[in-house]
PDB file of N, CA and C in Angstrom:
ATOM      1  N   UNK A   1       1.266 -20.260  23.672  1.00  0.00           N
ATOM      2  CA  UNK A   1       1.659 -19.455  24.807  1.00  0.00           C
ATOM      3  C   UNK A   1       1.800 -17.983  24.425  1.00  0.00           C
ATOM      4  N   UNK A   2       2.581 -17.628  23.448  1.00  0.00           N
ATOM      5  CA  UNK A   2       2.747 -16.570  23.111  1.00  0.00           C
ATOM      6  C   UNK A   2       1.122 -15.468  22.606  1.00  0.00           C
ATOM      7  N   UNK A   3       0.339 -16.445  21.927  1.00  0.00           N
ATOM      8  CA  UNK A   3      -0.870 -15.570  21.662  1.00  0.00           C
ATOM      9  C   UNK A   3      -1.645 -15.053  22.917  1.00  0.00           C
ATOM     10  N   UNK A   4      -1.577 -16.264  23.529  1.00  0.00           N
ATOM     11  CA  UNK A   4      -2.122 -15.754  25.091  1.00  0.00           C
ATOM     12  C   UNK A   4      -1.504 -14.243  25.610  1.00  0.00           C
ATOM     13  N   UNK A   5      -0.241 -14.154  25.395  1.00  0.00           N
ATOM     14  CA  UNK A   5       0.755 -13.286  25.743  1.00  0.00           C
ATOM     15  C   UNK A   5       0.471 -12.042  24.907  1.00  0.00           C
ATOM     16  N   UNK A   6      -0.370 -12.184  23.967  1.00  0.00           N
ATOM     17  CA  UNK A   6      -0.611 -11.223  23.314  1.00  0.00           C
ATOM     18  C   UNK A   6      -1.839 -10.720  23.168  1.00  0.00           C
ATOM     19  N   UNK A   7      -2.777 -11.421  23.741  1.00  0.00           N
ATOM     20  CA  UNK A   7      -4.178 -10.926  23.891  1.00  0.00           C
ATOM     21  C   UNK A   7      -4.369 -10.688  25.240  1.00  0.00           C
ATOM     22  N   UNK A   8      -3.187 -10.555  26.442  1.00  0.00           N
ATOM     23  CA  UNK A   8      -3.024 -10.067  27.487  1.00  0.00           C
ATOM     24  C   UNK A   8      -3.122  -8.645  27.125  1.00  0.00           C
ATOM     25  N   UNK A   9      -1.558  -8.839  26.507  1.00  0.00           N
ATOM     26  CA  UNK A   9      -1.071  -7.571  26.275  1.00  0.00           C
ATOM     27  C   UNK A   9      -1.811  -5.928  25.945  1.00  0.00           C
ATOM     28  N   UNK A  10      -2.719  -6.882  24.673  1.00  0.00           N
ATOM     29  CA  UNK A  10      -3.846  -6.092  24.520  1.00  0.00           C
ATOM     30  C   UNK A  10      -5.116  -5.518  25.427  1.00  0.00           C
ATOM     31  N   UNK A  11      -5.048  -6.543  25.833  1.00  0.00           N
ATOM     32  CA  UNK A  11      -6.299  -6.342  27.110  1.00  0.00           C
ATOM     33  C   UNK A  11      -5.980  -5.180  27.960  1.00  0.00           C
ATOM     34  N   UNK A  12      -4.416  -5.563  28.504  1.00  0.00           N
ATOM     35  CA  UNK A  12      -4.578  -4.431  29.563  1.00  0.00           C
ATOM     36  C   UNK A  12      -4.297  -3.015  28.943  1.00  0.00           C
ATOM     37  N   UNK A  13      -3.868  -2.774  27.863  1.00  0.00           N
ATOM     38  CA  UNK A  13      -3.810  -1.867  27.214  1.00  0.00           C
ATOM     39  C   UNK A  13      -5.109  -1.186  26.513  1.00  0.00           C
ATOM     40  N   UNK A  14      -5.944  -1.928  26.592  1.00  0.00           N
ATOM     41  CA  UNK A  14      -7.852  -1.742  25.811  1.00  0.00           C
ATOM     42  C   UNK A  14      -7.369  -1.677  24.763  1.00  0.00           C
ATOM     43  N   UNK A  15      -6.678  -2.046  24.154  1.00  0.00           N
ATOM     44  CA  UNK A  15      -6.657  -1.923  22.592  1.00  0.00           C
ATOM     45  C   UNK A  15      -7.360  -2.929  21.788  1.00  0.00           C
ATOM     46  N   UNK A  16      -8.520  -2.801  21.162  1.00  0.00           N
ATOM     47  CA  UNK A  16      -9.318  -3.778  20.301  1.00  0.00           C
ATOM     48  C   UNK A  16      -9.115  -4.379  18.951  1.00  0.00           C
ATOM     49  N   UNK A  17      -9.705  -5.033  18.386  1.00  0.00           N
ATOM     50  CA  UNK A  17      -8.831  -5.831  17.148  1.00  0.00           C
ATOM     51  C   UNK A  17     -10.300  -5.754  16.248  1.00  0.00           C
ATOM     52  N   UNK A  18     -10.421  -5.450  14.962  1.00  0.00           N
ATOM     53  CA  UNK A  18     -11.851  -5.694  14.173  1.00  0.00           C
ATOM     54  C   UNK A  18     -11.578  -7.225  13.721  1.00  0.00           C
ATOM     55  N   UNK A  19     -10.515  -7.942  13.657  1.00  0.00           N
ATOM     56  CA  UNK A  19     -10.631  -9.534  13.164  1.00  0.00           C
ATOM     57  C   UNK A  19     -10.163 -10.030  13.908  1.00  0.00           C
ATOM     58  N   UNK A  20     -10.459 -11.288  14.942  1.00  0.00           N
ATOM     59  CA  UNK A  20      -9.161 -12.229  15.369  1.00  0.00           C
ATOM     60  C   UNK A  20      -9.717 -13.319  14.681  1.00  0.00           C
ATOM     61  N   UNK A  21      -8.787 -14.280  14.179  1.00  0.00           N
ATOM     62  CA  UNK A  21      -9.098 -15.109  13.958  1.00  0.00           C
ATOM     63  C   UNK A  21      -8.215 -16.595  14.959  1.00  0.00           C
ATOM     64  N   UNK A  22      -8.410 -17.513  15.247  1.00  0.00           N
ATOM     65  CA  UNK A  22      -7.538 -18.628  15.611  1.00  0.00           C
ATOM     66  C   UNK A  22      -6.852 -19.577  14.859  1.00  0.00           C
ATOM     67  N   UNK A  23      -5.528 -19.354  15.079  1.00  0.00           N
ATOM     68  CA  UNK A  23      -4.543 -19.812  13.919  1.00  0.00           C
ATOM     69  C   UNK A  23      -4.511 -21.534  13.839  1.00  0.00           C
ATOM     70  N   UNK A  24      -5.232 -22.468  14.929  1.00  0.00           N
ATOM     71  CA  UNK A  24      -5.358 -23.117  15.048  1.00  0.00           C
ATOM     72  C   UNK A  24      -6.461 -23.938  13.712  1.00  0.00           C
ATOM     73  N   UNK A  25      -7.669 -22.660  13.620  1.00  0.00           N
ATOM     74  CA  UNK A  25      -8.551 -23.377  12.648  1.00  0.00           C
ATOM     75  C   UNK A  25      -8.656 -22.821  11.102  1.00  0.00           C
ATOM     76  N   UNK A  26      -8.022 -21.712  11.289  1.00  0.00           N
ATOM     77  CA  UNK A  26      -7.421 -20.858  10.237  1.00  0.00           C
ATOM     78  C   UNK A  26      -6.540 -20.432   9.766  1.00  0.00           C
ATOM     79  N   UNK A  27      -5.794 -21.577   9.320  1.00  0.00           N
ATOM     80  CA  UNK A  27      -4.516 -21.772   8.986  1.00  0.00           C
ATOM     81  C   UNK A  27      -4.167 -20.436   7.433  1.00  0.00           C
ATOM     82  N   UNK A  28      -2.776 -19.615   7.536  1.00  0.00           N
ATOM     83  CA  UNK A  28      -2.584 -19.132   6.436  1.00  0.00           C
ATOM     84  C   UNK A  28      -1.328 -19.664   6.182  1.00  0.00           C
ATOM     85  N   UNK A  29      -1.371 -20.737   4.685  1.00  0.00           N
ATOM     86  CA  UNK A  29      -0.403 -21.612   4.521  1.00  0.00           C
ATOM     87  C   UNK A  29       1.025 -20.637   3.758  1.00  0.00           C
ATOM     88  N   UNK A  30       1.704 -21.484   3.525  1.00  0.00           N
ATOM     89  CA  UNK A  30       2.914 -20.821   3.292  1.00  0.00           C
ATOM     90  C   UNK A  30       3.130 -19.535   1.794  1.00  0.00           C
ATOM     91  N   UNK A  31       2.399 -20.174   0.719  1.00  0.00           N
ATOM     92  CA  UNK A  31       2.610 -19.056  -0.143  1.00  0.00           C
ATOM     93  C   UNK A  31       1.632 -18.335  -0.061  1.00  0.00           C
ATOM     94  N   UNK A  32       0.181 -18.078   0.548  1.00  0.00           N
ATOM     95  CA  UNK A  32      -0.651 -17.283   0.766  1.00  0.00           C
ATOM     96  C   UNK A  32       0.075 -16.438   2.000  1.00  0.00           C
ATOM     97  N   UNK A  33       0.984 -16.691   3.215  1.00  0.00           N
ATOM     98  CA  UNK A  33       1.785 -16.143   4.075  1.00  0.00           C
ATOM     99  C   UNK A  33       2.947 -14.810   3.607  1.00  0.00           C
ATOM    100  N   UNK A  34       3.439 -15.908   2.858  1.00  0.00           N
ATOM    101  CA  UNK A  34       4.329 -14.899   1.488  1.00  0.00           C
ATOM    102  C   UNK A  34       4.009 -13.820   0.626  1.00  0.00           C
ATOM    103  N   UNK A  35       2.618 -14.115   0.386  1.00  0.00           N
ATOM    104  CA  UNK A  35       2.121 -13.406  -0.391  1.00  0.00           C
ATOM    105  C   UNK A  35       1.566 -12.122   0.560  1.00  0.00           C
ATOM    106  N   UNK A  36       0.733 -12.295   1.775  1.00  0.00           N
ATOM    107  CA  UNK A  36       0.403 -11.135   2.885  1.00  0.00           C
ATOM    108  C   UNK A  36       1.586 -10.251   2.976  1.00  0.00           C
ATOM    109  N   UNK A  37       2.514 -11.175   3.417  1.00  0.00           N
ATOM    110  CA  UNK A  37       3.857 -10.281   4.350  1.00  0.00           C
ATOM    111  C   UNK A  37       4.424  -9.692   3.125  1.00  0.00           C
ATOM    112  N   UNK A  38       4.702  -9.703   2.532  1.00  0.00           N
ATOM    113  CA  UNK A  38       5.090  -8.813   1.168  1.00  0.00           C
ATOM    114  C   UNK A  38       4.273  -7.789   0.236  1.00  0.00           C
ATOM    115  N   UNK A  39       2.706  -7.808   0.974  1.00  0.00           N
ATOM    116  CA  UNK A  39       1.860  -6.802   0.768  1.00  0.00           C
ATOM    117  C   UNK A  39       2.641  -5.701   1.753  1.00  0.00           C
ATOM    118  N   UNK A  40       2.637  -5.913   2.934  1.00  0.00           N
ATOM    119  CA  UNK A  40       3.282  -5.211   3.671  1.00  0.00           C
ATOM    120  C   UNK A  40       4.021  -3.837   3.617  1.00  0.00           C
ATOM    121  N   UNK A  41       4.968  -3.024   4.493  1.00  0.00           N
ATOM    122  CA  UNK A  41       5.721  -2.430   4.198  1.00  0.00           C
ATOM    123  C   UNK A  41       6.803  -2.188   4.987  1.00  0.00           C
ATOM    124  N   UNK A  42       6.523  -2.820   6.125  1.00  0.00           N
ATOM    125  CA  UNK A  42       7.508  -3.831   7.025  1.00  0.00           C
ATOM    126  C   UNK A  42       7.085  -4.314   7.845  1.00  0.00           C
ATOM    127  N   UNK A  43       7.606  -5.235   8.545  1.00  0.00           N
ATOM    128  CA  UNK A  43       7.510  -6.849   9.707  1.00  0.00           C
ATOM    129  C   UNK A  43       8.446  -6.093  10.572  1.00  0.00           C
ATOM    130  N   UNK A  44       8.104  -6.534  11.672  1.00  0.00           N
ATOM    131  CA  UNK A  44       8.710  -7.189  13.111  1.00  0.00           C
ATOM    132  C   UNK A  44       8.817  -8.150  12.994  1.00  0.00           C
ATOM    133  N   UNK A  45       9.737  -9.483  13.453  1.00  0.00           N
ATOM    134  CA  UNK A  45       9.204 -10.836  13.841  1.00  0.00           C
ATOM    135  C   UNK A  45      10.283 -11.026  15.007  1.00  0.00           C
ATOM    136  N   UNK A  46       9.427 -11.829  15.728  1.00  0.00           N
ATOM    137  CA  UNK A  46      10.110 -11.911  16.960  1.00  0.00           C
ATOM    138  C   UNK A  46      10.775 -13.517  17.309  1.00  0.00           C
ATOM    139  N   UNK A  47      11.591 -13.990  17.203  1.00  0.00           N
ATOM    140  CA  UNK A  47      12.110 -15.430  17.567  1.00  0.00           C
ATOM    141  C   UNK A  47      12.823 -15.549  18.650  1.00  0.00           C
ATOM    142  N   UNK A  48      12.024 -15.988  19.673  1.00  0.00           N
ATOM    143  CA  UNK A  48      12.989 -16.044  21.297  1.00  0.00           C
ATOM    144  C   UNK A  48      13.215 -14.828  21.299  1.00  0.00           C
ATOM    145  N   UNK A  49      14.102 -14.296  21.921  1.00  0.00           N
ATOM    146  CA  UNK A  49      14.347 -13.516  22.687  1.00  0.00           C
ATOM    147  C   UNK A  49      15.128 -12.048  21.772  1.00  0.00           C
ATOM    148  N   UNK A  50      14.850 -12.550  20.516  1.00  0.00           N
ATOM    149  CA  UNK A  50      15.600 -11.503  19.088  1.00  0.00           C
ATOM    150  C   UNK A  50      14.672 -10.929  18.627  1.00  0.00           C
ATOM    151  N   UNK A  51      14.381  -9.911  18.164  1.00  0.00           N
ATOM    152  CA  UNK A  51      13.390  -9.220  16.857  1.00  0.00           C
ATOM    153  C   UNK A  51      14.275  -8.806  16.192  1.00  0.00           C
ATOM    154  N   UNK A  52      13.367  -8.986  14.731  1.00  0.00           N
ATOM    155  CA  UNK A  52      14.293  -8.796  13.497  1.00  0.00           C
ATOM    156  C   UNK A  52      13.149  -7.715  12.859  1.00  0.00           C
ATOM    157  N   UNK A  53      13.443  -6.269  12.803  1.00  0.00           N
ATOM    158  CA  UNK A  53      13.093  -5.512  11.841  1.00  0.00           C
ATOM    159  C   UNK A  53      13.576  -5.612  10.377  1.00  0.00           C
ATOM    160  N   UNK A  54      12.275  -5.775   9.303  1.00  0.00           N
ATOM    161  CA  UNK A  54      12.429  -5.867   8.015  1.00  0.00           C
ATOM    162  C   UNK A  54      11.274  -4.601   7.576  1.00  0.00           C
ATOM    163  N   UNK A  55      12.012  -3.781   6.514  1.00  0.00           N
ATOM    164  CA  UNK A  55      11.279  -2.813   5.628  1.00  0.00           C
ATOM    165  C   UNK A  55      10.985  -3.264   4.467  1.00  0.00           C
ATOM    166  N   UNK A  56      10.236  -3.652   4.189  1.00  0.00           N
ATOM    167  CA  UNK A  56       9.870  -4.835   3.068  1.00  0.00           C
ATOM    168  C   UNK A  56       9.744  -4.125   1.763  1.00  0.00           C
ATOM    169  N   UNK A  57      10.156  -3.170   1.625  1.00  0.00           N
ATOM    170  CA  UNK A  57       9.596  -2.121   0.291  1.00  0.00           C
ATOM    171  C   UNK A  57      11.280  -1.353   0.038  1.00  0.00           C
ATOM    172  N   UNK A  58      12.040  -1.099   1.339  1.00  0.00           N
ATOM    173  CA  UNK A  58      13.241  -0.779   1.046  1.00  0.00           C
ATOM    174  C   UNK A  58      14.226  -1.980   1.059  1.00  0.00           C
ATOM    175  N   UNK A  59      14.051  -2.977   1.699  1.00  0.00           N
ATOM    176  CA  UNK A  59      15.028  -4.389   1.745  1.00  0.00           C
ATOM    177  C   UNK A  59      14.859  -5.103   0.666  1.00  0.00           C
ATOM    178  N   UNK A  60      14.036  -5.115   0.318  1.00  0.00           N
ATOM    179  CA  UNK A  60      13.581  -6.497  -0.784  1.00  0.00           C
ATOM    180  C   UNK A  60      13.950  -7.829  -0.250  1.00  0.00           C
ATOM    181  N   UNK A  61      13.411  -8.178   0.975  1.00  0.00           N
ATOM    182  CA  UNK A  61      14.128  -9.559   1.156  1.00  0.00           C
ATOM    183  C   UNK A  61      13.823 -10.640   0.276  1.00  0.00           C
ATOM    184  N   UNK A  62      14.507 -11.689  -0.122  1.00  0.00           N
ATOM    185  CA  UNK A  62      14.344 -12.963  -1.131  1.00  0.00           C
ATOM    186  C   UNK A  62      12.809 -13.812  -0.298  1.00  0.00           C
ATOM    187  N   UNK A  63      12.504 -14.499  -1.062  1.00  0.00           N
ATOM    188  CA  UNK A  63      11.269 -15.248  -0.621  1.00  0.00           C
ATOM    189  C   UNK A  63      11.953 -16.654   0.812  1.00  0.00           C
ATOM    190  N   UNK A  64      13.307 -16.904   0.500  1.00  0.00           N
ATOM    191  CA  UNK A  64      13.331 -17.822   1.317  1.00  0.00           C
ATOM    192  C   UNK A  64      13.783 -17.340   2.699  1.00  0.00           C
ATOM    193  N   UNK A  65      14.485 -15.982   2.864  1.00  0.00           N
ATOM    194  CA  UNK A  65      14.782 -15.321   3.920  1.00  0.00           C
ATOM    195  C   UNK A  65      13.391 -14.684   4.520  1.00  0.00           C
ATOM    196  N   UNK A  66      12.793 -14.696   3.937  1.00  0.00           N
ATOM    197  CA  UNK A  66      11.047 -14.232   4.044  1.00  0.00           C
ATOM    198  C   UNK A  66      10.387 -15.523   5.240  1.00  0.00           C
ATOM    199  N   UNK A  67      10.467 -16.424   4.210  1.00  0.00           N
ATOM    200  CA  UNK A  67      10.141 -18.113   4.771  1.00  0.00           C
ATOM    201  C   UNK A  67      10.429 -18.075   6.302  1.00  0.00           C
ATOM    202  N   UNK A  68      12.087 -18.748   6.030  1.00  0.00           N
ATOM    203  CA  UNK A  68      12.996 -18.701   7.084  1.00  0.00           C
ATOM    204  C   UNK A  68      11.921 -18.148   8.460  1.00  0.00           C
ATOM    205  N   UNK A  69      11.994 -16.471   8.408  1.00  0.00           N
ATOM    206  CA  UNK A  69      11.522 -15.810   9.490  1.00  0.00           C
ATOM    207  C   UNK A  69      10.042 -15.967  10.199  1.00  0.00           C
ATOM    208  N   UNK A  70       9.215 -15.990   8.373  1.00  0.00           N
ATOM    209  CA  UNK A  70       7.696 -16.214   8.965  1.00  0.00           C
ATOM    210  C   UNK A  70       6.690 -17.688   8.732  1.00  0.00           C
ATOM    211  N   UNK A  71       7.335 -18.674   8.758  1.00  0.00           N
ATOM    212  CA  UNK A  71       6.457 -19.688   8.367  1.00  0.00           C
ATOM    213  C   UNK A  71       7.118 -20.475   9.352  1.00  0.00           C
ATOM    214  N   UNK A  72       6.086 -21.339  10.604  1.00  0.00           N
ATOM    215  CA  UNK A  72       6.296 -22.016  11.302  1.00  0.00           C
ATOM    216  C   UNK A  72       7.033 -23.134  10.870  1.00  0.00           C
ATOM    217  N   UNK A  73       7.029 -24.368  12.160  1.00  0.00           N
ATOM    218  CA  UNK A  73       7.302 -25.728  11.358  1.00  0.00           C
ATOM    219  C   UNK A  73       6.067 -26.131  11.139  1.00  0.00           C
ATOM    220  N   UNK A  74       5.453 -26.086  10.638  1.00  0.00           N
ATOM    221  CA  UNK A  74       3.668 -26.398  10.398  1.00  0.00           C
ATOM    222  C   UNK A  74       3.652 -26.334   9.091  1.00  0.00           C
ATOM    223  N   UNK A  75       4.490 -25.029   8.386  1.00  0.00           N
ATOM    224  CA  UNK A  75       4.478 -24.915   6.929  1.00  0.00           C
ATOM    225  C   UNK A  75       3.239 -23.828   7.105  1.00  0.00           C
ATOM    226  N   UNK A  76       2.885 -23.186   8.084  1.00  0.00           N
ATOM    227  CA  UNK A  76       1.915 -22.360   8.088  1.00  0.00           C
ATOM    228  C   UNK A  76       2.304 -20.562   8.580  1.00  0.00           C
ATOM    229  N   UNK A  77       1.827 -19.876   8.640  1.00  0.00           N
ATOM    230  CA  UNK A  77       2.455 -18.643   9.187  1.00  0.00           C
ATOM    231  C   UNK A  77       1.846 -18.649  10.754  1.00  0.00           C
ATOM    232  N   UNK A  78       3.438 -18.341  11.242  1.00  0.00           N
ATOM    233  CA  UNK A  78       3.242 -18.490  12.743  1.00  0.00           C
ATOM    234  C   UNK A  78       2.525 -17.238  13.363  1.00  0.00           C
ATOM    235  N   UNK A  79       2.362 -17.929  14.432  1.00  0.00           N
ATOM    236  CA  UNK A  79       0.871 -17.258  15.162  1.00  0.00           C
ATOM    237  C   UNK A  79       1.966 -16.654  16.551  1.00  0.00           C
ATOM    238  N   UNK A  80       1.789 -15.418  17.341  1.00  0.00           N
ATOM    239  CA  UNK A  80       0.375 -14.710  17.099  1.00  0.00           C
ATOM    240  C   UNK A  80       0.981 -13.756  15.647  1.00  0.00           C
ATOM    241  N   UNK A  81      -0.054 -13.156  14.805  1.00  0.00           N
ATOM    242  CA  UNK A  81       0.578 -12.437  13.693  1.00  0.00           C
ATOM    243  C   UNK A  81      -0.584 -11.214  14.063  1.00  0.00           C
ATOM    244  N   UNK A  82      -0.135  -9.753  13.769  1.00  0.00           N
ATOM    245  CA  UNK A  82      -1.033  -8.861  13.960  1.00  0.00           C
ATOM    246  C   UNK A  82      -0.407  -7.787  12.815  1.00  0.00           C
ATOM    247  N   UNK A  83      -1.756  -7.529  12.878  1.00  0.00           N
ATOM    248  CA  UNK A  83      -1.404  -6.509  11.242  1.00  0.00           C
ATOM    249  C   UNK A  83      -2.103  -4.703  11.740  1.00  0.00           C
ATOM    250  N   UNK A  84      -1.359  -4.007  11.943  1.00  0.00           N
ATOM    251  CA  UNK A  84      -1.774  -3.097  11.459  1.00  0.00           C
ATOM    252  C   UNK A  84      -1.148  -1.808  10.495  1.00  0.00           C
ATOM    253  N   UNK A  85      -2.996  -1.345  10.004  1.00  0.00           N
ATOM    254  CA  UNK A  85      -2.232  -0.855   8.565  1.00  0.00           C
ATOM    255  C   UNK A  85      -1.322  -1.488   7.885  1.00  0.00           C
ATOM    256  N   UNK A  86      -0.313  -1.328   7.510  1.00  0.00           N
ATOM    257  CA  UNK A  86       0.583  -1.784   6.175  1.00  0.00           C
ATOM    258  C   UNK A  86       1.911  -2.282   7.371  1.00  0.00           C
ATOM    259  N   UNK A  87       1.614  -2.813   8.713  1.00  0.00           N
ATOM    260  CA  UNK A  87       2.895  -3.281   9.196  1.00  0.00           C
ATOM    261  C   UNK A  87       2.101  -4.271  10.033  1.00  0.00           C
ATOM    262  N   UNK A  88       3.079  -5.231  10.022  1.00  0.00           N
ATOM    263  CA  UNK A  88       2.804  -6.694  10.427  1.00  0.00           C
ATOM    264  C   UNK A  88       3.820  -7.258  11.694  1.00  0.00           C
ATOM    265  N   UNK A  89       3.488  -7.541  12.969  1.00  0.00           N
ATOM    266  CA  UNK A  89       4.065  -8.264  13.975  1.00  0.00           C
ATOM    267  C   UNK A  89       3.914  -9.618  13.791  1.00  0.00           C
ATOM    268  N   UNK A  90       5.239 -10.628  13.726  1.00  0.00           N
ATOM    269  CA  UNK A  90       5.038 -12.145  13.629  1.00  0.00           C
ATOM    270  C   UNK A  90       6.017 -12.363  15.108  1.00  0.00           C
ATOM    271  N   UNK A  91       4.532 -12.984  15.896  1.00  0.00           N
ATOM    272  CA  UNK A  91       5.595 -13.594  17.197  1.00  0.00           C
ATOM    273  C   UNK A  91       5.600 -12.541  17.834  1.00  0.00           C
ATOM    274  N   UNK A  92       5.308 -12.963  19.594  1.00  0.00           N
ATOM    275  CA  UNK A  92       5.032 -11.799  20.323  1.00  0.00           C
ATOM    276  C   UNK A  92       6.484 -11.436  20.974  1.00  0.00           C
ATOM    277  N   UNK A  93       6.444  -9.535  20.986  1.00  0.00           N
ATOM    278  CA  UNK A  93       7.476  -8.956  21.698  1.00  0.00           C
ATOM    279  C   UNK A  93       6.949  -7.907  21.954  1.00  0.00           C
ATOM    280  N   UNK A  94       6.898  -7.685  22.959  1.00  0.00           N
ATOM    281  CA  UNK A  94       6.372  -6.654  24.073  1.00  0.00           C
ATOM    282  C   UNK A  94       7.300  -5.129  23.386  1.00  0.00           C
ATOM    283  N   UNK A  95       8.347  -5.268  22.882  1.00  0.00           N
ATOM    284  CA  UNK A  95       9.376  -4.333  22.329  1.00  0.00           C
ATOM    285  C   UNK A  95       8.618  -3.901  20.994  1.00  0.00           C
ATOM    286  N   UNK A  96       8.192  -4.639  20.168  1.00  0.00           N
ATOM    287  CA  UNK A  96       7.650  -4.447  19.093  1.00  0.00           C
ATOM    288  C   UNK A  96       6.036  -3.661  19.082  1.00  0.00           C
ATOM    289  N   UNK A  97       5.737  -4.865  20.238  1.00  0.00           N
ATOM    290  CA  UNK A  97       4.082  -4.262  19.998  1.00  0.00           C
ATOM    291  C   UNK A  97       4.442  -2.596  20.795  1.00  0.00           C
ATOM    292  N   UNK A  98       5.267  -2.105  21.572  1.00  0.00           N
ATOM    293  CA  UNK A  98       4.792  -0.820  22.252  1.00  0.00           C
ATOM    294  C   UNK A  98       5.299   0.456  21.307  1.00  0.00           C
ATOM    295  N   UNK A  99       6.527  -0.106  20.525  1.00  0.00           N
ATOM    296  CA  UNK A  99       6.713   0.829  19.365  1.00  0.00           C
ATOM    297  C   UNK A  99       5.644   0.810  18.235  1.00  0.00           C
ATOM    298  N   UNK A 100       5.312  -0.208  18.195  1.00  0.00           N
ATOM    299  CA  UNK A 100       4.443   0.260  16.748  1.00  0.00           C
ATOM    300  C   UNK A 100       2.629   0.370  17.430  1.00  0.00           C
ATOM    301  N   UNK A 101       2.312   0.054  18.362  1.00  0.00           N
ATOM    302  CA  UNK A 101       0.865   0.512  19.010  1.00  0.00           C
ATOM    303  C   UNK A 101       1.219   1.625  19.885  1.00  0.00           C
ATOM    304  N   UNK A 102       2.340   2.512  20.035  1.00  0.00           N
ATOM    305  CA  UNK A 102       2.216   3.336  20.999  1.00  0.00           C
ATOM    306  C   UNK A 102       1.850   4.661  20.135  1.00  0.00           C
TER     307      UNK A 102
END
């Protein structure tokens, strides 16, 4: 539901993407997940109705508070995830995407 919600989002905004991939057939499992989001230099992630800003270069969060936020119950990294440049949205929020795409 939420990716839908996010390739709306995009749409009506024209904003284009050079990769999508579907998280459905392209799974990024948990320590390859860990390993992305900590390339990073900070996350959004959005859970219900909360976003949690993390600066991943000034916080140092631990790997399991990392987990916790970005790895589904699948054991996979939850979808929708959007990366740009060196900052990463996990989980759609309309709050997140207009600060960091505006």
């Amino acid at each position: 539901m939420s990716c839908g919600r996010t390739q709306e989002f995009l749409a009506k905004r024209k904003i284009g993407s050079k990769e999508l991939q579907d998280a459905k057939k392209q799974t990024i499992g948990g320590r390859e997940a860990l390993k992305l989001v900590l390339e990073m230099d900070e996350i959004y992630v959005a859970k219900g109705s909360k976003l949690v800003h993390i600066d991943v270069k000034k916080d140092r969060p631990d790997a399991a508070a990392l987990k916790a936020l970005v790895i589904g119950p699948t054991g996979n990294l939850r979808a929708p995830c959007v990366r740009i440049g060196r900052t990463m949205l996990i989980g759609f929020s309309e709050e997140a995407y207009l600060k960091v795409l505006a």
